[in-house]
C-alpha atoms as a PDB file:
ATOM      1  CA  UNK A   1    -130.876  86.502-124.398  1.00  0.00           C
ATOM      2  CA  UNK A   2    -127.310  86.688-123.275  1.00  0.00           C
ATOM      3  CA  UNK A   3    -124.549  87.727-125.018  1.00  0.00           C
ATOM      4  CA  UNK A   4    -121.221  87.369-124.613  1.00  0.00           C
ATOM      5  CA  UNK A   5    -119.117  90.916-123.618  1.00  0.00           C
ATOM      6  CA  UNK A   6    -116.889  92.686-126.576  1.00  0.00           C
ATOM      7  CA  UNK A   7    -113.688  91.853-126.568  1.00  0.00           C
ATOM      8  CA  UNK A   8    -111.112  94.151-125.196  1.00  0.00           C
ATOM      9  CA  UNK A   9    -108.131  94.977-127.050  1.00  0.00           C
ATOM     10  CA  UNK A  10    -104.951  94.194-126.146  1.00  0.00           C
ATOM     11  CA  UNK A  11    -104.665  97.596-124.751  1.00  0.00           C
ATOM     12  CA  UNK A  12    -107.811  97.464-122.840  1.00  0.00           C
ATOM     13  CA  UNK A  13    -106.687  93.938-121.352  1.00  0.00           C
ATOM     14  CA  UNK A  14    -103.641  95.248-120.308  1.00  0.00           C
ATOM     15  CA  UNK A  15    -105.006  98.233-118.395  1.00  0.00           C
ATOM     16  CA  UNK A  16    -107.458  96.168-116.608  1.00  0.00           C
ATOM     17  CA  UNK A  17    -104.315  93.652-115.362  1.00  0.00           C
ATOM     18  CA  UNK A  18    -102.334  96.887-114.488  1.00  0.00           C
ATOM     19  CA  UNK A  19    -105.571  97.918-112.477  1.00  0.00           C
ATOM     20  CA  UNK A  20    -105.947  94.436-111.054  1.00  0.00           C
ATOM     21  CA  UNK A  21    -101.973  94.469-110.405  1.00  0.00           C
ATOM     22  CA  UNK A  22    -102.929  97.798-108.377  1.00  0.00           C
ATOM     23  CA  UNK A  23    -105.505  96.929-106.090  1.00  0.00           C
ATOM     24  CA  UNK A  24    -103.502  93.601-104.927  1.00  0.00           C
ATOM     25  CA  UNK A  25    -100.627  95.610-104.096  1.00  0.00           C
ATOM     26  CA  UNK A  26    -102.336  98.005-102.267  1.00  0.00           C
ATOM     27  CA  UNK A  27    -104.076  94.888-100.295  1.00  0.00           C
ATOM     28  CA  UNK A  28    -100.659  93.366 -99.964  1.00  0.00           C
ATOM     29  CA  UNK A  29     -99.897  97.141 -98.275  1.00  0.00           C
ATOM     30  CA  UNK A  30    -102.370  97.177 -96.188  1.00  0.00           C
ATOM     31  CA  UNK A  31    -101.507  93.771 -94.569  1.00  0.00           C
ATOM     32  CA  UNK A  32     -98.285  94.601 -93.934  1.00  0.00           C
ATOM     33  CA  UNK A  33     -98.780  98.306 -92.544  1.00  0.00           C
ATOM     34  CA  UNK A  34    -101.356  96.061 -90.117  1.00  0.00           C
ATOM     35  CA  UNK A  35     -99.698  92.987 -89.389  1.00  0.00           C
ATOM     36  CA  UNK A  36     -95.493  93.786 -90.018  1.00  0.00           C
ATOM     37  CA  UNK A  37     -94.920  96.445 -87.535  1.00  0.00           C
ATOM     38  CA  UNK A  38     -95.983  94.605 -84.476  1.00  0.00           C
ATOM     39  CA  UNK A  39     -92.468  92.056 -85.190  1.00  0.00           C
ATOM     40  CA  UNK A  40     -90.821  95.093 -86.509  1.00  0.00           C
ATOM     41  CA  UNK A  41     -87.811  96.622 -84.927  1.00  0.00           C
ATOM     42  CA  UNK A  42     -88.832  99.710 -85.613  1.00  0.00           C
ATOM     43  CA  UNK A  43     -91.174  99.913 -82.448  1.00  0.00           C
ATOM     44  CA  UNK A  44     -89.638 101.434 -79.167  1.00  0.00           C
ATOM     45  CA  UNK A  45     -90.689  99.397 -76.025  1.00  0.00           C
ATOM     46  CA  UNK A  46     -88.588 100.964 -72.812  1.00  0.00           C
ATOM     47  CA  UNK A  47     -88.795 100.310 -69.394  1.00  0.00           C
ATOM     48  CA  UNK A  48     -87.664 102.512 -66.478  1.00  0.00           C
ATOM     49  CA  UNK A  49     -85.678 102.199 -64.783  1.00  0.00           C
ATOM     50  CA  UNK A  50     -83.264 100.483 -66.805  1.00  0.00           C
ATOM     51  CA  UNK A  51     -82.649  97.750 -64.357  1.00  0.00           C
ATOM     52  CA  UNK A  52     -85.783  95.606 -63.007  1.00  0.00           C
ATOM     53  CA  UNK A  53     -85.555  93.991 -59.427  1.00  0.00           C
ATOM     54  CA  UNK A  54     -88.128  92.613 -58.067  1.00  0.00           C
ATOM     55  CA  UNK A  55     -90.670  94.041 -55.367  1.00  0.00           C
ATOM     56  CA  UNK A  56     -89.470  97.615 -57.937  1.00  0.00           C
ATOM     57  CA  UNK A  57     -91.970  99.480 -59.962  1.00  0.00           C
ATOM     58  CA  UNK A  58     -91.657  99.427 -63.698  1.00  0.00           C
ATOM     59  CA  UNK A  59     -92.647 102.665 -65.862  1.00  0.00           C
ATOM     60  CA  UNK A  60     -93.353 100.841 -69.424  1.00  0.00           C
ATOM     61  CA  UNK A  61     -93.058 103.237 -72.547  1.00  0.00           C
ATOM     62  CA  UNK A  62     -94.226 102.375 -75.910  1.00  0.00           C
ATOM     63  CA  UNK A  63     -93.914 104.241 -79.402  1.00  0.00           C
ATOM     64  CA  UNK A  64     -95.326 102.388 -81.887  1.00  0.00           C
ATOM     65  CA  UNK A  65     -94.291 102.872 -86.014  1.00  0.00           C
ATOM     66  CA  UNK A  66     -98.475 103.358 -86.733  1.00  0.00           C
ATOM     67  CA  UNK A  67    -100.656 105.326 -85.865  1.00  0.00           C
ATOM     68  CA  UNK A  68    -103.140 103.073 -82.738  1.00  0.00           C
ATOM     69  CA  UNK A  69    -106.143 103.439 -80.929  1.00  0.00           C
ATOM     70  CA  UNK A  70    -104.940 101.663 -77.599  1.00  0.00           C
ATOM     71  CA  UNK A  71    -102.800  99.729 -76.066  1.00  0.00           C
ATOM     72  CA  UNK A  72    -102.646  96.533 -73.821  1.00  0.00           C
ATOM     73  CA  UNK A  73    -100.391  94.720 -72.014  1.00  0.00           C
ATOM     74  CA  UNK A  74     -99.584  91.597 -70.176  1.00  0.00           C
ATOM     75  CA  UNK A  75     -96.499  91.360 -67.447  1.00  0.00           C
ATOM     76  CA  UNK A  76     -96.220  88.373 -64.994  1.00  0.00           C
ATOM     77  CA  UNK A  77     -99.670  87.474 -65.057  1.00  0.00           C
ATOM     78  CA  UNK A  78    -101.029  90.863 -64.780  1.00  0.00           C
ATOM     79  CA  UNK A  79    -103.010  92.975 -67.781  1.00  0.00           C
ATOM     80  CA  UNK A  80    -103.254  96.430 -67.458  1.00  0.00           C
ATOM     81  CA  UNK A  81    -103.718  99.371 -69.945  1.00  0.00           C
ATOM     82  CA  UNK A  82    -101.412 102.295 -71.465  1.00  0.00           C
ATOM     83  CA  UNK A  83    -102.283 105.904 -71.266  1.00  0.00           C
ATOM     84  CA  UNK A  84    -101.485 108.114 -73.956  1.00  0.00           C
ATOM     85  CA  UNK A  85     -98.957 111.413 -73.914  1.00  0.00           C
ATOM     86  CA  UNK A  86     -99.495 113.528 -76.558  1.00  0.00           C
ATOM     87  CA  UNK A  87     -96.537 115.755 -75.462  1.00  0.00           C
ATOM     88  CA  UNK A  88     -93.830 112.682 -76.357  1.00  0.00           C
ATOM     89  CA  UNK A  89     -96.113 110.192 -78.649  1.00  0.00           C
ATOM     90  CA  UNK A  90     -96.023 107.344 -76.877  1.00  0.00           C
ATOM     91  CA  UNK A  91     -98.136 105.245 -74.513  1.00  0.00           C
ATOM     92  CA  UNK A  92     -97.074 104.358 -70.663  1.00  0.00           C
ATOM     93  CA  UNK A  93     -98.364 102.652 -67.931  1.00  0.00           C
ATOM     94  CA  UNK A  94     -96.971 101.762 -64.159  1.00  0.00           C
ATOM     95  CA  UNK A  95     -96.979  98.630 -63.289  1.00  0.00           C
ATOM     96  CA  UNK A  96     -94.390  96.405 -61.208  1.00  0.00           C
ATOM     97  CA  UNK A  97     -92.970  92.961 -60.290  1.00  0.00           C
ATOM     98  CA  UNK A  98     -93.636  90.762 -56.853  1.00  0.00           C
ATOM     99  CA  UNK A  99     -90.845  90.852 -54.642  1.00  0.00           C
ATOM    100  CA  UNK A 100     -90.943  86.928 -54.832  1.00  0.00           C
ATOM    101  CA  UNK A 101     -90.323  87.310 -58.926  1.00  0.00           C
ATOM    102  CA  UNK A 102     -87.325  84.444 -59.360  1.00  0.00           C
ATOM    103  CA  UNK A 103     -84.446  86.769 -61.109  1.00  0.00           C
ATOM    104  CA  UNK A 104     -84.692  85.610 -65.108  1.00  0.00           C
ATOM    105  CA  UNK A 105     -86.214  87.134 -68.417  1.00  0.00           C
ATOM    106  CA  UNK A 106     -89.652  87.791 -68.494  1.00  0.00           C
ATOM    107  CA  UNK A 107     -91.972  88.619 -71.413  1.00  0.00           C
ATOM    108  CA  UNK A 108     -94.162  91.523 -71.603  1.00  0.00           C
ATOM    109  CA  UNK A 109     -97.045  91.007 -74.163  1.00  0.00           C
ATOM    110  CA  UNK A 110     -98.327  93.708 -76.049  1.00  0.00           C
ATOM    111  CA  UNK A 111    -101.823  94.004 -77.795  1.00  0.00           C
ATOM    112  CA  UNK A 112    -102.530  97.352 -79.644  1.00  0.00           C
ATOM    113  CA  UNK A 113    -105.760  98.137 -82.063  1.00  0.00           C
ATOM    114  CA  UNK A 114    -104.987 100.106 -84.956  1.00  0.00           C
ATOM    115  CA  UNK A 115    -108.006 101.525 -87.379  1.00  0.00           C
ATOM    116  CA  UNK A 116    -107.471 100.627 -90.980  1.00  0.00           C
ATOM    117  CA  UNK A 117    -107.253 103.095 -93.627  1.00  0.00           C
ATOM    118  CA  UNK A 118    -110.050 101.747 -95.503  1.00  0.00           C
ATOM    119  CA  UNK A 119    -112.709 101.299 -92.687  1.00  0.00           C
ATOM    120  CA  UNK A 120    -112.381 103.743 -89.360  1.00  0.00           C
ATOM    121  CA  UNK A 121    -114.897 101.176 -87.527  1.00  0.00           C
ATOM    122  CA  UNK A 122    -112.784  97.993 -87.959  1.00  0.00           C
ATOM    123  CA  UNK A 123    -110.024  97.910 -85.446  1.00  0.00           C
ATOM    124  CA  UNK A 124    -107.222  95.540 -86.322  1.00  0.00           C
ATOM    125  CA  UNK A 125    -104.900  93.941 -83.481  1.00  0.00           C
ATOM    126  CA  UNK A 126    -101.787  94.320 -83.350  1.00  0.00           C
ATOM    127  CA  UNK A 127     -99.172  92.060 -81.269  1.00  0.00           C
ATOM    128  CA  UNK A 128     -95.846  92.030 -80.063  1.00  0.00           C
ATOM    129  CA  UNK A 129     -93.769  91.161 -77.180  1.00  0.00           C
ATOM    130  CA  UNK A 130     -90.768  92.195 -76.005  1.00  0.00           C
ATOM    131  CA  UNK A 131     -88.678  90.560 -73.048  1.00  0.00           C
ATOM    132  CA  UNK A 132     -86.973  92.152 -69.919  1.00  0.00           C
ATOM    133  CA  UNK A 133     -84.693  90.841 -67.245  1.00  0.00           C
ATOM    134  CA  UNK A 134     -85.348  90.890 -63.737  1.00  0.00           C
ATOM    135  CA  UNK A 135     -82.744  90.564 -60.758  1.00  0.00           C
ATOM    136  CA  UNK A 136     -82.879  90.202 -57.346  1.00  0.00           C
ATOM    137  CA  UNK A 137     -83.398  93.256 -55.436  1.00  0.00           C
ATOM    138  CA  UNK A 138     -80.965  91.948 -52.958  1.00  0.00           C
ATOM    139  CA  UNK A 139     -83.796  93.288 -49.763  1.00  0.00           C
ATOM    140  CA  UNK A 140     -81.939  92.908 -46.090  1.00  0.00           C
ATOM    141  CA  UNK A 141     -82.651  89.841 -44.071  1.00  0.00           C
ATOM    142  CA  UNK A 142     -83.743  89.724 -40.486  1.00  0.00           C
ATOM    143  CA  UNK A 143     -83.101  92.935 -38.704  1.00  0.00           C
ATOM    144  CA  UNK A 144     -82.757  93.131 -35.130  1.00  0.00           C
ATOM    145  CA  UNK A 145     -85.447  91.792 -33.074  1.00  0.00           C
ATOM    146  CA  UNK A 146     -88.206  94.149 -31.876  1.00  0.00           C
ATOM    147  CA  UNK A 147     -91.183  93.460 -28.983  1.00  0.00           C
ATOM    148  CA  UNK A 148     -94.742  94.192 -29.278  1.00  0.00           C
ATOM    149  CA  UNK A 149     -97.088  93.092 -27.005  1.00  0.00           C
ATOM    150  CA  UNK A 150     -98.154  89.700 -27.037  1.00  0.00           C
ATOM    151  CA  UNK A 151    -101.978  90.093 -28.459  1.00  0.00           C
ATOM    152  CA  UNK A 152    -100.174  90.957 -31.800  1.00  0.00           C
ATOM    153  CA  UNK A 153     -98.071  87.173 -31.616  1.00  0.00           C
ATOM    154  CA  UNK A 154    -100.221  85.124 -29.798  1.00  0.00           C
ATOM    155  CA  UNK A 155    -103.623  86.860 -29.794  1.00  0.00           C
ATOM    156  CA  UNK A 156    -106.770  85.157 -27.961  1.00  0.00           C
ATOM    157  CA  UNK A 157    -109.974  83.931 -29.395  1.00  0.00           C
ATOM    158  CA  UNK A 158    -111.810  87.312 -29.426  1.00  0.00           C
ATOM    159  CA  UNK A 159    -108.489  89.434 -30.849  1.00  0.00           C
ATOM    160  CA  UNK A 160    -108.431  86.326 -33.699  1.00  0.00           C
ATOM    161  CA  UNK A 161    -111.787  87.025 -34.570  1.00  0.00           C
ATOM    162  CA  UNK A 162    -110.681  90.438 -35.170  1.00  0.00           C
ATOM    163  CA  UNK A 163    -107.647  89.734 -37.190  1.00  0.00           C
ATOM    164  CA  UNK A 164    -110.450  87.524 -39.361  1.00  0.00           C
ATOM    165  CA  UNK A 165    -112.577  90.780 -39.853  1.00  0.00           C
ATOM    166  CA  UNK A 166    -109.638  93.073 -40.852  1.00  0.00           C
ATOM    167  CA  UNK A 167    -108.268  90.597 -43.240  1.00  0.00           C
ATOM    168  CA  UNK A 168    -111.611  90.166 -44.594  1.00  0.00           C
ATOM    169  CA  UNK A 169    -111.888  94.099 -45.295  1.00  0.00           C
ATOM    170  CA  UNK A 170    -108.465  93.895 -46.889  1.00  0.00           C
ATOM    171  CA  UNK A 171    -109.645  91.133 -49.275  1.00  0.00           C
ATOM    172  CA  UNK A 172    -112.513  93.068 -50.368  1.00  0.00           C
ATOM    173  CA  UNK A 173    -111.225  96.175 -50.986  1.00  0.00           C
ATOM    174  CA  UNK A 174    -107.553  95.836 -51.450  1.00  0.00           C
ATOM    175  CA  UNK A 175    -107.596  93.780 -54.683  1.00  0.00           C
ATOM    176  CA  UNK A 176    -109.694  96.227 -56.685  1.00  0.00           C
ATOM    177  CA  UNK A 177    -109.072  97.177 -60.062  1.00  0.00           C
ATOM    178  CA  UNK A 178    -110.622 100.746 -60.905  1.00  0.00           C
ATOM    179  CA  UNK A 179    -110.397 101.368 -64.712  1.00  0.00           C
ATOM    180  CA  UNK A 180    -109.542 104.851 -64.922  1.00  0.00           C
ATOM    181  CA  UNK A 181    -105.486 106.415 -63.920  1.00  0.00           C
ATOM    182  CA  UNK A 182    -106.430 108.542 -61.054  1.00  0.00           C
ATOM    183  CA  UNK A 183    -102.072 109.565 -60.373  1.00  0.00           C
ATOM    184  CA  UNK A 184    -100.283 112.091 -62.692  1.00  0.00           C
ATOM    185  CA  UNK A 185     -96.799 112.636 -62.234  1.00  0.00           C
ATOM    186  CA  UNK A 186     -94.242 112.372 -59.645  1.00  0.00           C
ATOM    187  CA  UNK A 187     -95.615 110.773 -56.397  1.00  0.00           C
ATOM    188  CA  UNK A 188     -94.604 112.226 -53.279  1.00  0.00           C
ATOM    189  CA  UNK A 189     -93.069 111.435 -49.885  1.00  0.00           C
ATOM    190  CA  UNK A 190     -95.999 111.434 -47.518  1.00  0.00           C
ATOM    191  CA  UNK A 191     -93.932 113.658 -44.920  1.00  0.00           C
ATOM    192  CA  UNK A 192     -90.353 114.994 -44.372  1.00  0.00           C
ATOM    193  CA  UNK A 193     -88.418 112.735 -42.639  1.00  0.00           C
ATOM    194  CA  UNK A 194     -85.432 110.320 -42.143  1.00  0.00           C
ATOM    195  CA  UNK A 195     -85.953 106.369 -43.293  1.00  0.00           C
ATOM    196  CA  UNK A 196     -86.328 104.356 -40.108  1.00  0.00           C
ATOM    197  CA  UNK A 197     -86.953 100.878 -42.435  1.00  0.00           C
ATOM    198  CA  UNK A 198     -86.930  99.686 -46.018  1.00  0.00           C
ATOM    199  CA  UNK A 199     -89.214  97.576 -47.878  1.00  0.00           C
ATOM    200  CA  UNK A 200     -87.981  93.666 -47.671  1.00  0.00           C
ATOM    201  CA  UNK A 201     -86.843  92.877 -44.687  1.00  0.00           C
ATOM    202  CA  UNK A 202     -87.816  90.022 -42.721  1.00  0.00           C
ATOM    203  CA  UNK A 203     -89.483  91.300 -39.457  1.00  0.00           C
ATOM    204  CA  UNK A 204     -88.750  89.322 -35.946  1.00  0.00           C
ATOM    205  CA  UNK A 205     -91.293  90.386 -33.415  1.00  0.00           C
ATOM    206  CA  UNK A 206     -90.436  88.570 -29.708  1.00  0.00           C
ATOM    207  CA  UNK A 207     -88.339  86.205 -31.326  1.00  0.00           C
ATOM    208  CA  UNK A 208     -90.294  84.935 -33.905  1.00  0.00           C
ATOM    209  CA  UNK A 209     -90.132  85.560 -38.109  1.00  0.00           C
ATOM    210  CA  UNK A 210     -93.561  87.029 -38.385  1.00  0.00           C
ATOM    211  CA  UNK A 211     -93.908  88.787 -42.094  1.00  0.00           C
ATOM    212  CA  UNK A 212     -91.914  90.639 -44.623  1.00  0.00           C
ATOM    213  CA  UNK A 213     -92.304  94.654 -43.732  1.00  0.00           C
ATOM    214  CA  UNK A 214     -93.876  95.649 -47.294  1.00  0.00           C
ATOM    215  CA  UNK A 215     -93.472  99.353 -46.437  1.00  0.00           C
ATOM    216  CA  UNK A 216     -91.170 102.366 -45.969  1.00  0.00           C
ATOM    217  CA  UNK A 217     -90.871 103.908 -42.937  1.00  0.00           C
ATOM    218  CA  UNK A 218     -90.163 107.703 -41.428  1.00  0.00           C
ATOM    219  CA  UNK A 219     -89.135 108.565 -37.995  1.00  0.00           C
ATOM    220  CA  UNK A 220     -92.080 111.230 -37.541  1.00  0.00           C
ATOM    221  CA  UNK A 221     -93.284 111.748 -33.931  1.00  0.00           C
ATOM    222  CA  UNK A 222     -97.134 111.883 -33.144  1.00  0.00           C
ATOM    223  CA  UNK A 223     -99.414 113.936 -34.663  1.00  0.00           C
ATOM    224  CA  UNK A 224     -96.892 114.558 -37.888  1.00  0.00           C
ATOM    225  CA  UNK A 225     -99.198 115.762 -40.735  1.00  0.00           C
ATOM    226  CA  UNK A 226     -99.211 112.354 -43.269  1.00  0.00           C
ATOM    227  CA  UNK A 227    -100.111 113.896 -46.957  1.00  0.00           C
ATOM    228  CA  UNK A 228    -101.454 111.815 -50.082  1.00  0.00           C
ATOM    229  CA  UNK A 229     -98.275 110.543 -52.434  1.00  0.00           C
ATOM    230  CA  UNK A 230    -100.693 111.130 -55.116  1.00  0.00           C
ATOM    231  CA  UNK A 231    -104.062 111.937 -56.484  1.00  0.00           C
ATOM    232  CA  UNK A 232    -106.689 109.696 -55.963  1.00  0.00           C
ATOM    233  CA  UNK A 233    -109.913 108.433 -54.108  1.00  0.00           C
ATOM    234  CA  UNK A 234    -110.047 106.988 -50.560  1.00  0.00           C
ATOM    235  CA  UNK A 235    -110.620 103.522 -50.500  1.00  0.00           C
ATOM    236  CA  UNK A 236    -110.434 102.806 -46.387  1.00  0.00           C
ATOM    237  CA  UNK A 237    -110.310 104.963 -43.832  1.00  0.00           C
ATOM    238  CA  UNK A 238    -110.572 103.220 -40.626  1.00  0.00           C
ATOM    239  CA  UNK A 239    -108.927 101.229 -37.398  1.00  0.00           C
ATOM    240  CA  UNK A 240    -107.945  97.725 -38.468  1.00  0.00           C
ATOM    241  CA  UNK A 241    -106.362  95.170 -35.851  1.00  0.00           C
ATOM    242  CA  UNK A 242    -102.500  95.103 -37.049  1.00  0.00           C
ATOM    243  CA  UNK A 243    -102.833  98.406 -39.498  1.00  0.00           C
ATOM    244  CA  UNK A 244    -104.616 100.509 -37.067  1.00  0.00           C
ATOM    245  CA  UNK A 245    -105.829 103.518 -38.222  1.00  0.00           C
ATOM    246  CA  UNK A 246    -105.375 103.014 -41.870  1.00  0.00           C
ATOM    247  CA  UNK A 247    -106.102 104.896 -44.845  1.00  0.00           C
ATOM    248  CA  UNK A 248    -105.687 103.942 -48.201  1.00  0.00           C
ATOM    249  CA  UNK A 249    -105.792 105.444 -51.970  1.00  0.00           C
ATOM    250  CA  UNK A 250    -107.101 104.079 -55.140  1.00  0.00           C
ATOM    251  CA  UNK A 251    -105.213 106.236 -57.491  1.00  0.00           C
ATOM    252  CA  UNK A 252    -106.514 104.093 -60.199  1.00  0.00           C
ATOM    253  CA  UNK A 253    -105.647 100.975 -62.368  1.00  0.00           C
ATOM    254  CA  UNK A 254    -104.525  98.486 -59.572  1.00  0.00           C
ATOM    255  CA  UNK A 255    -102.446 101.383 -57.611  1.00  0.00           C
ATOM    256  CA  UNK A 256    -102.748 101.769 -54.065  1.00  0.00           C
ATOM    257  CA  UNK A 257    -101.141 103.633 -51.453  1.00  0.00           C
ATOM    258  CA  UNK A 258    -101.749 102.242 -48.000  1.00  0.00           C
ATOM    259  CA  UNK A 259    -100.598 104.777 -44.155  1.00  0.00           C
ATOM    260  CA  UNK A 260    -100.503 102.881 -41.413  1.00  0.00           C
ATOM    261  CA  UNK A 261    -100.105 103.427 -37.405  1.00  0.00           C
ATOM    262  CA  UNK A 262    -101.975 106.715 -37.901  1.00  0.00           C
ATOM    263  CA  UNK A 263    -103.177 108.589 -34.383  1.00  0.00           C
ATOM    264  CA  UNK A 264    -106.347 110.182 -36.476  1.00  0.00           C
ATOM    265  CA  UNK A 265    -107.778 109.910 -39.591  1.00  0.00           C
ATOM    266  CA  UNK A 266    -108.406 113.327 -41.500  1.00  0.00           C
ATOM    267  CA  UNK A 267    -110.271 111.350 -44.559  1.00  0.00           C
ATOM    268  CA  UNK A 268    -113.355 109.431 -44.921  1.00  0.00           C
ATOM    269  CA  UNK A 269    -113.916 106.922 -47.464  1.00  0.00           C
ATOM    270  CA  UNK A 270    -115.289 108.142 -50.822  1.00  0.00           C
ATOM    271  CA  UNK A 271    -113.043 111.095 -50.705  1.00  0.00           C
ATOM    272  CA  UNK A 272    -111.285 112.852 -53.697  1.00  0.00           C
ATOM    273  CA  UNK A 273    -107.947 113.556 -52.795  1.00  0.00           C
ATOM    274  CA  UNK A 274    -105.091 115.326 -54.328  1.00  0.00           C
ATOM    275  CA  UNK A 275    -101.104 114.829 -53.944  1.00  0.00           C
ATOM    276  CA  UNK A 276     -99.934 116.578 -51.155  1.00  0.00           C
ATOM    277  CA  UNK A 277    -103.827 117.149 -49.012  1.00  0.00           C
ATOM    278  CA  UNK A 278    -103.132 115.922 -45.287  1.00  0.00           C
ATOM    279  CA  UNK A 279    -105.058 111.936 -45.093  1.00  0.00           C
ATOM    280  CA  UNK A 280    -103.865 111.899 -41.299  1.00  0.00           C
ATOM    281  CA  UNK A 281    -101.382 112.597 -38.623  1.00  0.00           C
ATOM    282  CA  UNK A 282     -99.157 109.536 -37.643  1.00  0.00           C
ATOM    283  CA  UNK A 283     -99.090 107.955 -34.588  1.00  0.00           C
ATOM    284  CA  UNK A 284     -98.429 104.541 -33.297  1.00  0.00           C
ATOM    285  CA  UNK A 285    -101.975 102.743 -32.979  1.00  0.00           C
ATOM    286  CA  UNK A 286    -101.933  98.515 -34.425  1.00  0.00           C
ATOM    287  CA  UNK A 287     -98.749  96.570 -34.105  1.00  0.00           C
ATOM    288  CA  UNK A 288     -96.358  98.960 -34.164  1.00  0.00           C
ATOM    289  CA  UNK A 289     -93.356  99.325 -31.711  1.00  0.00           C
ATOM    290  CA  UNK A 290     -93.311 103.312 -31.642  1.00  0.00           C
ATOM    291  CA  UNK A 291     -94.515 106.188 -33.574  1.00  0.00           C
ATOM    292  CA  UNK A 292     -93.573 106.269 -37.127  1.00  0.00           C
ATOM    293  CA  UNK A 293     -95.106 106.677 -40.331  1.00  0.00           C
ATOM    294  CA  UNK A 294     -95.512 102.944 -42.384  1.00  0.00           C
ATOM    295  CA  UNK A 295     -96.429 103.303 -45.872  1.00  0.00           C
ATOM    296  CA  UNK A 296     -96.894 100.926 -48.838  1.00  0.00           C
ATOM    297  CA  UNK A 297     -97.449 100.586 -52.650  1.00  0.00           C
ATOM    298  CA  UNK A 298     -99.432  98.362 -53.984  1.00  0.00           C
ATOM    299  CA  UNK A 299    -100.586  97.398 -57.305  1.00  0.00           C
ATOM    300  CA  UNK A 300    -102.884  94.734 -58.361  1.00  0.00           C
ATOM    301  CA  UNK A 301    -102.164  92.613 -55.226  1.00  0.00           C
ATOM    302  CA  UNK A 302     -98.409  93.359 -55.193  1.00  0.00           C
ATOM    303  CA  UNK A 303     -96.210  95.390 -52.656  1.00  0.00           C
ATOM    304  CA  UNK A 304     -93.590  97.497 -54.472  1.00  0.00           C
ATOM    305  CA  UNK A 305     -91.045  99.058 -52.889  1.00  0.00           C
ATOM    306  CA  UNK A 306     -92.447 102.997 -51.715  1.00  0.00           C
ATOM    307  CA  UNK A 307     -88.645 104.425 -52.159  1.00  0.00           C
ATOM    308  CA  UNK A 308     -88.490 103.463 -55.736  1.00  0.00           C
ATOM    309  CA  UNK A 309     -91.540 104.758 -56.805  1.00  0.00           C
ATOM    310  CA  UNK A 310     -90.990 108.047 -55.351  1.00  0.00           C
ATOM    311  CA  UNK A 311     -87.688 108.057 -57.286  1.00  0.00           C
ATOM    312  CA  UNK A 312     -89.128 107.181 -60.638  1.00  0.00           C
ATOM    313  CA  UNK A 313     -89.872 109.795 -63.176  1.00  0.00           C
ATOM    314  CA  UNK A 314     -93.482 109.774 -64.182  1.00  0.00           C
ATOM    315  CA  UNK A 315     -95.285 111.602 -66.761  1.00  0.00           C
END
């Protein structure tokens, strides 16, 4: 038989309101520590360096108000993932713009999981997005005109053929994504030695605009000891038509470092390598006009500009 419950006293009806009152409030808390601070101002999104050009790497830093489990972000169609430094607090990641970016303000899109206080199995997103401006990185234009021979302009059926092959490899292996951050730290010049070339410039072999030179280049005679710019794992290590003999390093998350025009390969593929071990000695082998030392960055399909990574400050 049911009965109806006692009563409670005017007291006992205004404890259980101030109880009620409670638990909304902390609900109402709980929302906001969750949902507020990704629009807040109070989270520090930095980007070095200061000033963004494109073809540059970007070092992204992020201190967030709460306490998260990771972090996320997209940047000009890319998505890549922040490491953590427990030294500082904050999360970074490396990542970089093409050198065809149009100068302009760009968004970078944020995505962070935080664990709530109540539950340390549900993972709430957080969001936010900050904006940066990019300007031209003002790159020379059309050097003076070098000669190669011809097979590298006008090569015949059987040299096509193996242009096809070697831009096949590069397809397959060039535009991997490897999860884990293989670098640490500063990368490195691969040798000592004076700039010969910069990243950017239009390239005129026998007359004719061929490409854009996407890497850096030293004046190193044959045989010049080429070292890893960071740690990482060799990706290719082998003779490809315009490359030559070519070695490059996954050093994790979409960044590569490619050496060109090498005269041997010291490296096989599969290899664990750490900044500074010799990869190779240079040499002039592929389309190259000379001995020199060619290197590139490259990152998720990008080229970046070698020189400015190797001046950026990295945790």
């Amino acid at each position: 038989m049911w009965r109806q419950p006692p009563r409670l006293s005017r007291q006992g009806e205004a404890r259980r309101l101030k109880r009620c009152s409670a638990q909304l409030l902390a609900i109402c808390a709980l929302i906001a520590c969750t949902l507020l601070p990704a629009s807040a101002a109070n989270w520090t999104v930095q980007a070095q360096p200061t000033r963004l050009v494109n073809g540059g790497p970007v070092l992204f830093r992020v201190k967030p108000p709460v306490k998260i489990e990771s972090l996320t972000a997209a940047w000009l169609g890319h998505q890549f993932a922040f490491s953590y430094d427990a030294s500082t607090k904050t999360w970074f990641a490396l990542a970089g713009t093409n050198l065809d970016t149009t100068p302009g303000e760009y968004p970078l899109e944020l995505t962070a999981a935080s664990l709530t206080a109540a539950s340390r199995s549900s993972k709430i997103p957080l969001r936010l997005t900050r904006r940066f401006a990019v300007v031209d990185g003002k790159y020379p234009k059309i050097p003076g005109k070098l000669s190669v021979e011809g097979k590298f302009t006008q090569p015949d059926p059987e040299q096509q053929k193996q242009i096809e092959e070697a831009s096949q490899v590069k397809k397959d292996y060039l535009n991997r994504v490897t999860l884990e951050r293989e670098w640490s730290g500063q990368f490195a010049a691969p040798a000592e030695a004076e700039i010969s070339d910069v990243f950017g410039i239009q390239r005129v072999f026998n007359g004719k605009t061929q490409s854009t030179h996407y890497g850096l280049d030293f004046r190193v005679h044959t045989g010049t000891p080429v070292t890893a710019m960071n740690d990482g794992t060799v990706l290719l290590a082998r003779f490809l038509y315009y490359e030559g003999n070519f070695v490059a390093i996954d050093h994790g998350q979409g960044l590569l470092t490619l050496y060109l025009h090498l005269s041997e390969l010291k490296v096989k593929e599969g290899d664990p390598v750490k900044r500074g071990q010799v990869v190779g000695l240079s040499g002039g082998t592929g389309r190259a006009t000379g001995p020199h030392l060619d290197v590139r960055v490259r990152w998720q399909g990008i080229y970046l500009d070698p020189a400015r990574l190797l001046q950026l400050p990295l945790p």
